[in-house]
N, C-alpha and C. Protein backbone atom coordinates (compact mmCIF):
# COMPACT_ATOMS: atom_id res chain seq x y z
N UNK A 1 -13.67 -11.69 -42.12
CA UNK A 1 -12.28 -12.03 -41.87
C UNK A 1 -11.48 -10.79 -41.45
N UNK A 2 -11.40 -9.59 -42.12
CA UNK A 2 -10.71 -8.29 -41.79
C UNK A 2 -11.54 -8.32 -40.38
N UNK A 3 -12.63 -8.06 -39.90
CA UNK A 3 -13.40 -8.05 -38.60
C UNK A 3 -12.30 -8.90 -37.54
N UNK A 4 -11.88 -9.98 -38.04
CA UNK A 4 -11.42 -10.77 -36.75
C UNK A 4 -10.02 -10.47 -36.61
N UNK A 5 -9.22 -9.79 -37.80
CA UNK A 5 -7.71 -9.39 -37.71
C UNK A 5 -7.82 -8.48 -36.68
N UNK A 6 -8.87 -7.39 -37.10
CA UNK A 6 -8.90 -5.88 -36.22
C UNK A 6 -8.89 -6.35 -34.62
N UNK A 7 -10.00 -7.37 -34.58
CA UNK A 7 -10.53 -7.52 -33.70
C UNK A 7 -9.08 -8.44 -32.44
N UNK A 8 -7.97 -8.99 -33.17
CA UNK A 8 -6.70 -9.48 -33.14
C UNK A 8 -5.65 -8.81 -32.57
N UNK A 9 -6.01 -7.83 -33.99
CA UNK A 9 -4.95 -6.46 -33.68
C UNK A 9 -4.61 -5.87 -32.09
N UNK A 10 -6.15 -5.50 -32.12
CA UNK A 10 -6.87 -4.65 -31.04
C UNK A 10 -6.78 -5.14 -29.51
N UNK A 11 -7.03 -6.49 -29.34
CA UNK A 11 -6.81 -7.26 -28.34
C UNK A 11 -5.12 -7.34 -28.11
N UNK A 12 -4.30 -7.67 -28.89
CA UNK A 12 -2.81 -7.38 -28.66
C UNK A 12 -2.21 -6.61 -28.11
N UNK A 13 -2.92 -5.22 -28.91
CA UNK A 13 -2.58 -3.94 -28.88
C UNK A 13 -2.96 -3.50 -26.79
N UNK A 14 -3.58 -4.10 -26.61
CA UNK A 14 -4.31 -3.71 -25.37
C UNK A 14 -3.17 -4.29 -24.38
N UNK A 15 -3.18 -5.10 -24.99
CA UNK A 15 -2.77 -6.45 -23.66
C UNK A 15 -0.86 -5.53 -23.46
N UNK A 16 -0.35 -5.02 -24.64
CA UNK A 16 0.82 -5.26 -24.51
C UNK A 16 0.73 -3.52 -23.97
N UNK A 17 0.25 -2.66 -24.39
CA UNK A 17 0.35 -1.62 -23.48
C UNK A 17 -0.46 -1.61 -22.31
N UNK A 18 -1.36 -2.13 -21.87
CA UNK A 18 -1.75 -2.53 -20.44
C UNK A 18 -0.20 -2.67 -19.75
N UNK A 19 0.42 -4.06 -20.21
CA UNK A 19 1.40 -4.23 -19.31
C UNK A 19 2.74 -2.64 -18.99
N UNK A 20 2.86 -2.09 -19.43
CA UNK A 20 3.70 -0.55 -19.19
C UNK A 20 2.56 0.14 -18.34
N UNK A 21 1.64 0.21 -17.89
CA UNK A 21 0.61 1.10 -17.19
C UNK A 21 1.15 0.99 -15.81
N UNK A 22 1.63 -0.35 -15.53
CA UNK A 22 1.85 -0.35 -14.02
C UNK A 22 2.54 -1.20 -13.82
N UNK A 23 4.26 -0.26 -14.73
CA UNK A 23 5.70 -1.06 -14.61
C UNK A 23 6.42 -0.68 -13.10
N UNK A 24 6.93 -2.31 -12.82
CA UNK A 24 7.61 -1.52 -11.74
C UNK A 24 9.05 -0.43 -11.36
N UNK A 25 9.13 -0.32 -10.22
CA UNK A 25 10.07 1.24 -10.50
C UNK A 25 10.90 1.19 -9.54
N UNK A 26 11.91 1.88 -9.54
CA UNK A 26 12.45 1.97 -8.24
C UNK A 26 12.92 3.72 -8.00
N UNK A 27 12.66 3.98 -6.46
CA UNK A 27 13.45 5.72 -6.42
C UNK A 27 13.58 5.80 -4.98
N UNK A 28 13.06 7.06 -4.73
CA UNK A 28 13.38 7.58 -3.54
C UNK A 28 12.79 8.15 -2.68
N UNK A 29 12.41 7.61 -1.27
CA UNK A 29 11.25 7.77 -0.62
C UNK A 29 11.27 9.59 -0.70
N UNK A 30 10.69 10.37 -0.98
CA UNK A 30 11.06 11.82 -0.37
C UNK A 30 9.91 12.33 0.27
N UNK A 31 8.95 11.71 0.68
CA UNK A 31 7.77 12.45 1.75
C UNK A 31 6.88 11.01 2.24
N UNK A 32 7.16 10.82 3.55
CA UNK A 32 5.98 9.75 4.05
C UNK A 32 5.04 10.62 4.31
N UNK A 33 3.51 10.28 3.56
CA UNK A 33 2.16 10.90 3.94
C UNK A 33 1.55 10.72 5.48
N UNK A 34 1.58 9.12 5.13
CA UNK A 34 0.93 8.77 6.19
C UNK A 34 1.37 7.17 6.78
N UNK A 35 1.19 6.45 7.22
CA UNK A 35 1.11 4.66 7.14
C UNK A 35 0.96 4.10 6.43
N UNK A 36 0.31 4.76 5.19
CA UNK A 36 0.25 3.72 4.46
C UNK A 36 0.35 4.57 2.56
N UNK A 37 0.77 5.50 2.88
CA UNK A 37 1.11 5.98 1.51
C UNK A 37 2.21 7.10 1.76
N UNK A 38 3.10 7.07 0.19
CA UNK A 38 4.82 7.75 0.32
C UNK A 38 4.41 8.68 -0.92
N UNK A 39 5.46 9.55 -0.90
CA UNK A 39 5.93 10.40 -2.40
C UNK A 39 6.98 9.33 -2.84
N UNK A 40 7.53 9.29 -4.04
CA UNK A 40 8.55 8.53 -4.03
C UNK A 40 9.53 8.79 -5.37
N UNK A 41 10.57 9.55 -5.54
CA UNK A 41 11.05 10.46 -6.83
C UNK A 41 11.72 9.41 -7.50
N UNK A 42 11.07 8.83 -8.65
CA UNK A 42 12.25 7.93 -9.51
C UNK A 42 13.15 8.43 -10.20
N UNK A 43 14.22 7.60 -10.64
CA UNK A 43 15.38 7.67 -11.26
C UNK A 43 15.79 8.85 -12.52
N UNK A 44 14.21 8.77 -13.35
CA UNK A 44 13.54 9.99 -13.90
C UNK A 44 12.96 11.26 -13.50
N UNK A 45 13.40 11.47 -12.59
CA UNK A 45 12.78 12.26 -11.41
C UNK A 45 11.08 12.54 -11.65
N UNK A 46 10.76 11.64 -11.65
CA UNK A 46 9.32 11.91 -11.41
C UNK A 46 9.11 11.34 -10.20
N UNK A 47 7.96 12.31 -9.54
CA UNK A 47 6.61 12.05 -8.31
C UNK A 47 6.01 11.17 -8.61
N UNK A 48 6.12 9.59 -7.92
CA UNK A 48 4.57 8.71 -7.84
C UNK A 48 4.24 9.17 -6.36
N UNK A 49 3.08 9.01 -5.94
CA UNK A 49 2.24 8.96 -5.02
C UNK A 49 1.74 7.39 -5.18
N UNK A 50 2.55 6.29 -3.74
CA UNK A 50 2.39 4.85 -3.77
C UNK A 50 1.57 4.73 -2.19
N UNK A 51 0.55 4.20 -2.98
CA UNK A 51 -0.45 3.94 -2.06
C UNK A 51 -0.20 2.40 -1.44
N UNK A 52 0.04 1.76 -0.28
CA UNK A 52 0.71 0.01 0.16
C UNK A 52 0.00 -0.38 -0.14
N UNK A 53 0.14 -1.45 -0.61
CA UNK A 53 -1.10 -2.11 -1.19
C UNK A 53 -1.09 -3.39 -0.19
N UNK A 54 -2.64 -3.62 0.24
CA UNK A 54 -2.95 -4.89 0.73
C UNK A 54 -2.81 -4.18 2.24
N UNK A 55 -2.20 -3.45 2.85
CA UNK A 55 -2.28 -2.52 3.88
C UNK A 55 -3.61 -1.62 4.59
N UNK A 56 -3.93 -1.19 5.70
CA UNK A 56 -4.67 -0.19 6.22
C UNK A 56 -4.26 0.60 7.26
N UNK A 57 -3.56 1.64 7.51
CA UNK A 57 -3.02 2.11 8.78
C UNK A 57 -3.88 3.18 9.45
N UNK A 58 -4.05 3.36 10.34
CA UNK A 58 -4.66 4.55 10.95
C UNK A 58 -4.52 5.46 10.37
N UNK A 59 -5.98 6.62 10.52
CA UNK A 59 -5.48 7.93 9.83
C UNK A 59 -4.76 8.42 10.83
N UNK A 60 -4.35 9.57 10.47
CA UNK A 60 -3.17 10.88 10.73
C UNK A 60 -4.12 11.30 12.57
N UNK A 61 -5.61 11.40 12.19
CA UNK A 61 -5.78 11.58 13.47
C UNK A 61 -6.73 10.83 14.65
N UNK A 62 -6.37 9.61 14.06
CA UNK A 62 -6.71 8.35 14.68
C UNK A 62 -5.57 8.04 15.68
N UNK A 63 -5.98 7.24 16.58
CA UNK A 63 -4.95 6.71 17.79
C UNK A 63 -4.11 5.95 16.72
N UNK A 64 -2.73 5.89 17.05
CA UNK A 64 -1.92 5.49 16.24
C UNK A 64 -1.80 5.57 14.73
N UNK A 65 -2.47 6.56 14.58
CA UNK A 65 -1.90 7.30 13.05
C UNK A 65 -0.32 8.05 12.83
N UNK A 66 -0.43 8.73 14.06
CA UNK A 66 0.90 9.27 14.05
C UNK A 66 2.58 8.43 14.46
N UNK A 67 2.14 7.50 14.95
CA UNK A 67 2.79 6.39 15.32
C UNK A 67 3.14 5.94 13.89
N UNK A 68 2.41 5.33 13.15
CA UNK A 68 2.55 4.58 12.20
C UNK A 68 3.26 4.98 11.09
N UNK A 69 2.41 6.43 10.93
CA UNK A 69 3.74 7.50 10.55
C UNK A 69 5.31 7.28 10.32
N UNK A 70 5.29 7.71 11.35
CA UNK A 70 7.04 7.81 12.01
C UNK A 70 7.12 6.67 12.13
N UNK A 71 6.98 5.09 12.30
CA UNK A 71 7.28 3.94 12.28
C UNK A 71 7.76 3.66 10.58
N UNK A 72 6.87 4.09 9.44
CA UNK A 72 7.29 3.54 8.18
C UNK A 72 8.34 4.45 7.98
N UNK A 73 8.03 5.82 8.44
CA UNK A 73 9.45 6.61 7.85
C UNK A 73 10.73 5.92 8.38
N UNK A 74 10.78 5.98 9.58
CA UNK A 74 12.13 5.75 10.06
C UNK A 74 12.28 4.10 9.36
N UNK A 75 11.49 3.30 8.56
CA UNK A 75 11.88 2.35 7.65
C UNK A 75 12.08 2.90 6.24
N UNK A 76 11.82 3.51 5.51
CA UNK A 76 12.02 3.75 4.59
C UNK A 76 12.34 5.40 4.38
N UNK A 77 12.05 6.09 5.04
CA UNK A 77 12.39 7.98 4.82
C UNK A 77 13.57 8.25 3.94
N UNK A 78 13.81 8.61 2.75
CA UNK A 78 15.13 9.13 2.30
C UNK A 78 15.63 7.93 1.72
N UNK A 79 15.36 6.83 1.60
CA UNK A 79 16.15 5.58 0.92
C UNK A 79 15.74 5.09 -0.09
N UNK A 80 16.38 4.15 -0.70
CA UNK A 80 16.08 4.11 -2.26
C UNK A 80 15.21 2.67 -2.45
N UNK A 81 13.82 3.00 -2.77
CA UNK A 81 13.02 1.44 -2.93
C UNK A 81 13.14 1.05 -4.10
N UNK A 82 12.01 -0.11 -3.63
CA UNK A 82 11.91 -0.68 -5.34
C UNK A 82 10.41 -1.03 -5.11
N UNK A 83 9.55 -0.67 -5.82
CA UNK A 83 7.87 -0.86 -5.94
C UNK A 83 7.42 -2.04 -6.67
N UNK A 84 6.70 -3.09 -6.48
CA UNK A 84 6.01 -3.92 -6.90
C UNK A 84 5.05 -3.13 -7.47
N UNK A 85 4.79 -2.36 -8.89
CA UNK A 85 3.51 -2.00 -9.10
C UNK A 85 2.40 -2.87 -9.13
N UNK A 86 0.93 -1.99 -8.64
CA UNK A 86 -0.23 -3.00 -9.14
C UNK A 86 -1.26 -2.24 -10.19
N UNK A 87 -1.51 -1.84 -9.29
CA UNK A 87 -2.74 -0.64 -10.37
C UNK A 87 -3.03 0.79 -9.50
N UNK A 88 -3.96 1.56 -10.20
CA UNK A 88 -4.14 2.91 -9.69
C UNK A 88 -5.20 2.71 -8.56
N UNK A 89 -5.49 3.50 -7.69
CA UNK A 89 -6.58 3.34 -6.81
C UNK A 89 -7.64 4.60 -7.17
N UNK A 90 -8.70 5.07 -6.99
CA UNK A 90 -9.19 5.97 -7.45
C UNK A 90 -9.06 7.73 -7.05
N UNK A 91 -8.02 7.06 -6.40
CA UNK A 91 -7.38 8.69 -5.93
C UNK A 91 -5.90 9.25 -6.75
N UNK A 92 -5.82 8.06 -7.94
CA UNK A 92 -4.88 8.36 -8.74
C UNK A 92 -3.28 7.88 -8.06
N UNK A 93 -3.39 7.15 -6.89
CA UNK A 93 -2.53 7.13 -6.49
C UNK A 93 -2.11 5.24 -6.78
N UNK A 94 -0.62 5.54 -7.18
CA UNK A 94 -0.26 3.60 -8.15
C UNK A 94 -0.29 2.83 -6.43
N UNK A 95 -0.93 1.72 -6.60
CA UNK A 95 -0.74 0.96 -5.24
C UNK A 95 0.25 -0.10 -5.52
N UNK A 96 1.39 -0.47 -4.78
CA UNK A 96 2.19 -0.96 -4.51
C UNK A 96 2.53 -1.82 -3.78
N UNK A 97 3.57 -2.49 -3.68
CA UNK A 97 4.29 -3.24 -2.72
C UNK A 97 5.28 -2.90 -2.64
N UNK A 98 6.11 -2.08 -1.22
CA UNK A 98 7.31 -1.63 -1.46
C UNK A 98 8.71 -2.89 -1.19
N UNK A 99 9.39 -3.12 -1.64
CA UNK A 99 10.52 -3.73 -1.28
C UNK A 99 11.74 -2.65 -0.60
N UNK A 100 12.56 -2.80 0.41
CA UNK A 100 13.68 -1.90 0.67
C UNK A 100 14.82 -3.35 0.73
N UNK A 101 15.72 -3.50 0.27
CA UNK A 101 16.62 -4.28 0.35
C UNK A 101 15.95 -6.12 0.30
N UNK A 102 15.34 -6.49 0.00
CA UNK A 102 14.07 -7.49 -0.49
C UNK A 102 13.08 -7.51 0.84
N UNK A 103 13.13 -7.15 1.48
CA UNK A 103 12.08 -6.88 2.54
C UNK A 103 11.03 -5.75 2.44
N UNK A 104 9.67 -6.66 2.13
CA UNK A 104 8.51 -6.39 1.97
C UNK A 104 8.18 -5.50 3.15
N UNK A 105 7.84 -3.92 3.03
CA UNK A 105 7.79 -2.85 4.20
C UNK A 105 6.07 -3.09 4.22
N UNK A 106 5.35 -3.22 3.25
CA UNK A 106 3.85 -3.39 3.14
C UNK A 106 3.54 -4.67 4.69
N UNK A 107 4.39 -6.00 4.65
CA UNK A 107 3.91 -7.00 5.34
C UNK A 107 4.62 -6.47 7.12
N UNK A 108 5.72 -5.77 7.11
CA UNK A 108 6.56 -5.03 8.19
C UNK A 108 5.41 -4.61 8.67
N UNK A 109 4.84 -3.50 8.08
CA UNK A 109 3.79 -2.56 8.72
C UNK A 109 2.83 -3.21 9.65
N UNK A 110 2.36 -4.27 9.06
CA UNK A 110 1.48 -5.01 9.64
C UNK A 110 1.87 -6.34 10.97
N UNK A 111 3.28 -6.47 10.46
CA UNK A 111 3.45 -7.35 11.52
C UNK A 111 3.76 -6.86 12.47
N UNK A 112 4.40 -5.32 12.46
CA UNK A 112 5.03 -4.49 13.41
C UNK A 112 3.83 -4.03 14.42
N UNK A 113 2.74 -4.09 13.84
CA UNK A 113 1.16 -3.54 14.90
C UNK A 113 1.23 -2.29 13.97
N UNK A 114 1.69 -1.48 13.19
CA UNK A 114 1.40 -0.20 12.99
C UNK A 114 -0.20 -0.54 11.13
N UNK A 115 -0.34 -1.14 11.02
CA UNK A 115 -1.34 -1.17 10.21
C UNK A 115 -2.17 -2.50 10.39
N UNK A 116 -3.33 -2.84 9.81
CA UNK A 116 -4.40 -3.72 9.34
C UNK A 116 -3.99 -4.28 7.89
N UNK A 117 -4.18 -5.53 8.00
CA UNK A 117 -4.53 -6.30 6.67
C UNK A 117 -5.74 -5.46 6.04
N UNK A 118 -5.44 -4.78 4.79
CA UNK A 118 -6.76 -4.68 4.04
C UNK A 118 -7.79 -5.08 4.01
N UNK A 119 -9.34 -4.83 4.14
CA UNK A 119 -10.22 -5.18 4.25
C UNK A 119 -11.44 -4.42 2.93
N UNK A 120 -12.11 -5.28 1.95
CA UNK A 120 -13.14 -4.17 1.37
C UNK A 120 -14.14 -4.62 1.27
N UNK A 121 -15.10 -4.11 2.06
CA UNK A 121 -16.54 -4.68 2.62
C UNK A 121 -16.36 -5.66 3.61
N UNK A 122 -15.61 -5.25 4.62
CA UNK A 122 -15.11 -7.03 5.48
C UNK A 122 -14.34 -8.09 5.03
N UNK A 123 -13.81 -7.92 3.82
CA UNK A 123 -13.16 -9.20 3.34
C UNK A 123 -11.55 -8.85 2.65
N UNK A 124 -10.90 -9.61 3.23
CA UNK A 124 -9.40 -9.30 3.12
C UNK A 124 -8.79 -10.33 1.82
N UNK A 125 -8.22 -9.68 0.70
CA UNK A 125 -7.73 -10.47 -0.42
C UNK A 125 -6.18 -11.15 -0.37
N UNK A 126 -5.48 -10.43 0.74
CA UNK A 126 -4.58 -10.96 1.10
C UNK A 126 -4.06 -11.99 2.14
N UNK A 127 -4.82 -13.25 1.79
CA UNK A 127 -4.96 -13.61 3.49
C UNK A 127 -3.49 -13.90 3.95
N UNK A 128 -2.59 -14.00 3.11
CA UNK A 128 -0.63 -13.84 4.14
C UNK A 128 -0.28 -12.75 5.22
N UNK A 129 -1.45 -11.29 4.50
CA UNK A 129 -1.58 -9.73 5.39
C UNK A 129 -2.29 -10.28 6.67
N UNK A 130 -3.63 -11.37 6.26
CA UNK A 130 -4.86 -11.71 7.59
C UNK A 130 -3.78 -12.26 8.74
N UNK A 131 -3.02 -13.06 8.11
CA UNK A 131 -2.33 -14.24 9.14
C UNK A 131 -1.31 -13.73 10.16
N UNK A 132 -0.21 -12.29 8.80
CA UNK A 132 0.58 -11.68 10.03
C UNK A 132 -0.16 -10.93 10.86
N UNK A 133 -1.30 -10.68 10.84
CA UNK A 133 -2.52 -9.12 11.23
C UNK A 133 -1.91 -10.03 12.57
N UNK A 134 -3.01 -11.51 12.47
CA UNK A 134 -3.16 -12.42 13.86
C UNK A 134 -2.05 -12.34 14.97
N UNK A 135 -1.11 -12.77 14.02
CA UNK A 135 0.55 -12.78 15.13
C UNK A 135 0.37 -11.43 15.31
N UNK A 136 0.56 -10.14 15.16
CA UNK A 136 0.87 -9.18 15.49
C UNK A 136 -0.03 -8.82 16.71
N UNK A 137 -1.50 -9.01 16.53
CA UNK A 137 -2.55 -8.91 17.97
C UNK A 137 -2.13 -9.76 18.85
N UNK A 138 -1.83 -10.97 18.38
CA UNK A 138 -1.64 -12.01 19.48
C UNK A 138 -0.46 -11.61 20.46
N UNK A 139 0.91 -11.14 19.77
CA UNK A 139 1.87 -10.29 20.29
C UNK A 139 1.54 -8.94 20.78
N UNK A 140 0.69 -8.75 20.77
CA UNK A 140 0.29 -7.70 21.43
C UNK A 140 1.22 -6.19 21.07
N UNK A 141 1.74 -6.17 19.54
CA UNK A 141 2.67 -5.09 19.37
C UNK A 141 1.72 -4.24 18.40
N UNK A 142 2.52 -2.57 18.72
CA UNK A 142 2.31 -1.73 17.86
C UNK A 142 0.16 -0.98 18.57
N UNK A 143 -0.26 -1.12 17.55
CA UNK A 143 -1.84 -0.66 18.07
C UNK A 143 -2.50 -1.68 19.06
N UNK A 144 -1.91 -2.90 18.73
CA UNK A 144 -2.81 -4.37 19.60
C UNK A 144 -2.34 -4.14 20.64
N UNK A 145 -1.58 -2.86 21.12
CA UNK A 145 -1.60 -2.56 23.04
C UNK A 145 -2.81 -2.29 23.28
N UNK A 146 -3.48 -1.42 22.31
CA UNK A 146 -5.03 -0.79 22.87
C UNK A 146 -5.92 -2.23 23.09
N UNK A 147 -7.19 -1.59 24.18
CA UNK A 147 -7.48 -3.13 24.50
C UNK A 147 -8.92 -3.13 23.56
N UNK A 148 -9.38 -1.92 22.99
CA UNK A 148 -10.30 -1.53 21.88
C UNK A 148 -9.72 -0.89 20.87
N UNK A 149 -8.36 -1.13 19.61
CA UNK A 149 -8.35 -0.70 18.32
C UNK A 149 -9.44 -0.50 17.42
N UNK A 150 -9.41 0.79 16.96
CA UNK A 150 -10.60 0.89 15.84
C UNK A 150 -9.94 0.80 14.80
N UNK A 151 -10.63 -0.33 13.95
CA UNK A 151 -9.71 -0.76 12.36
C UNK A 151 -10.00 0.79 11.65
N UNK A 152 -9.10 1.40 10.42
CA UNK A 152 -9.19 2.54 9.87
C UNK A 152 -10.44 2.78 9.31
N UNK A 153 -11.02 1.49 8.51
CA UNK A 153 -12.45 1.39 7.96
C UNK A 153 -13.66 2.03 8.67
N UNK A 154 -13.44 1.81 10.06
CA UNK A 154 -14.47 1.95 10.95
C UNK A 154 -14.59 3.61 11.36
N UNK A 155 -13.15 4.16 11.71
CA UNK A 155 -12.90 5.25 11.96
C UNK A 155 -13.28 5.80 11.21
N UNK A 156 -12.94 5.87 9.50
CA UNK A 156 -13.67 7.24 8.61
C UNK A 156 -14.83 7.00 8.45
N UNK A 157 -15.40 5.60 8.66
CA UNK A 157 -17.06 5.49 8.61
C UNK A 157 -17.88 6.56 9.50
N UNK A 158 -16.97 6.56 10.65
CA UNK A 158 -17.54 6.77 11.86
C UNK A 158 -17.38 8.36 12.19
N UNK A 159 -16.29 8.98 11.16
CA UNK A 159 -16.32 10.15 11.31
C UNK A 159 -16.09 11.18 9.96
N UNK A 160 -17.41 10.84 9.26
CA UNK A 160 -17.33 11.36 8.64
C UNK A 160 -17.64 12.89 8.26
N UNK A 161 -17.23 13.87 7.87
CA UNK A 161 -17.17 15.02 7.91
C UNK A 161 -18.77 15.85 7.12
């Protein structure tokens, strides 16, 4: 009987600090990395490093990396978000969903042509990201000018160091 209290305890204990691991936040964009990840100084002045979640943008020196760049900054650079937390990715960085004024910048990216619906091993968990991916090629905006885009996956496969 004490076995199944602990065992009670313990499970509680988990569940209710799990949920604070990856509360959401709101601050201030102060460094776009890249397309698809920000610095972002909260209210506490702390540094997250928010990785988009459900997102893939070109790297930095991929065709339209630098594009994509300067496309999310000039949406969010210097302004005050609000993060959908999710969880950490293994680069320590919290992955997110950014909101700027209730507009989802994660689904922007993608409809705008400047990123890919997430993909891991070929398979996309977001299929709302798959559907705007479509409209955005079909519109032919952002990277879907190129008449051969290399998805980001393919690129660091393909060049790896």
């Amino acid at each position: 009987m004490i076995f199944l209290k602990r065992f009670l305890i313990f499970i509680l204990l988990s569940f209710f600090l799990n949920s604070f691991v990856y509360a959401d936040f709101s601050g201030k964009v102060v460094k776009v990395i890249d397309g698809d990840t920000v610095d972002i100084l909260t209210v506490k002045e702390q540094k997250i490093r928010v990785r988009l979640l459900d997102i893939d943008a070109p790297e930095s020196n991929q065709a339209y990396g630098n594009k994509s760049k300067q496309y999310l900054a000039s949406l969010i650079a210097g302004k005050k978000v609000f993060v959908k937390s999710s969880k950490k990715d293994i680069y320590k960085r919290t992955l997110g969903t950014i909101f700027l004024n209730k507009v989802n910048i994660n689904a922007k990216m993608v409809e705008s042509g400047y990123a890919w619906a997430y993909r891991y091993k070929g398979k996309a968990n977001n299929k709302l990201m798959v559907k705007i991916e479509a409209k955005a090629k079909q519109s032919r905006k952002g990277l879907w000018k190129d008449k051969k885009p290399i998805a980001p996956w393919d690129f660091r496969r393909n060049n790896k160091r």
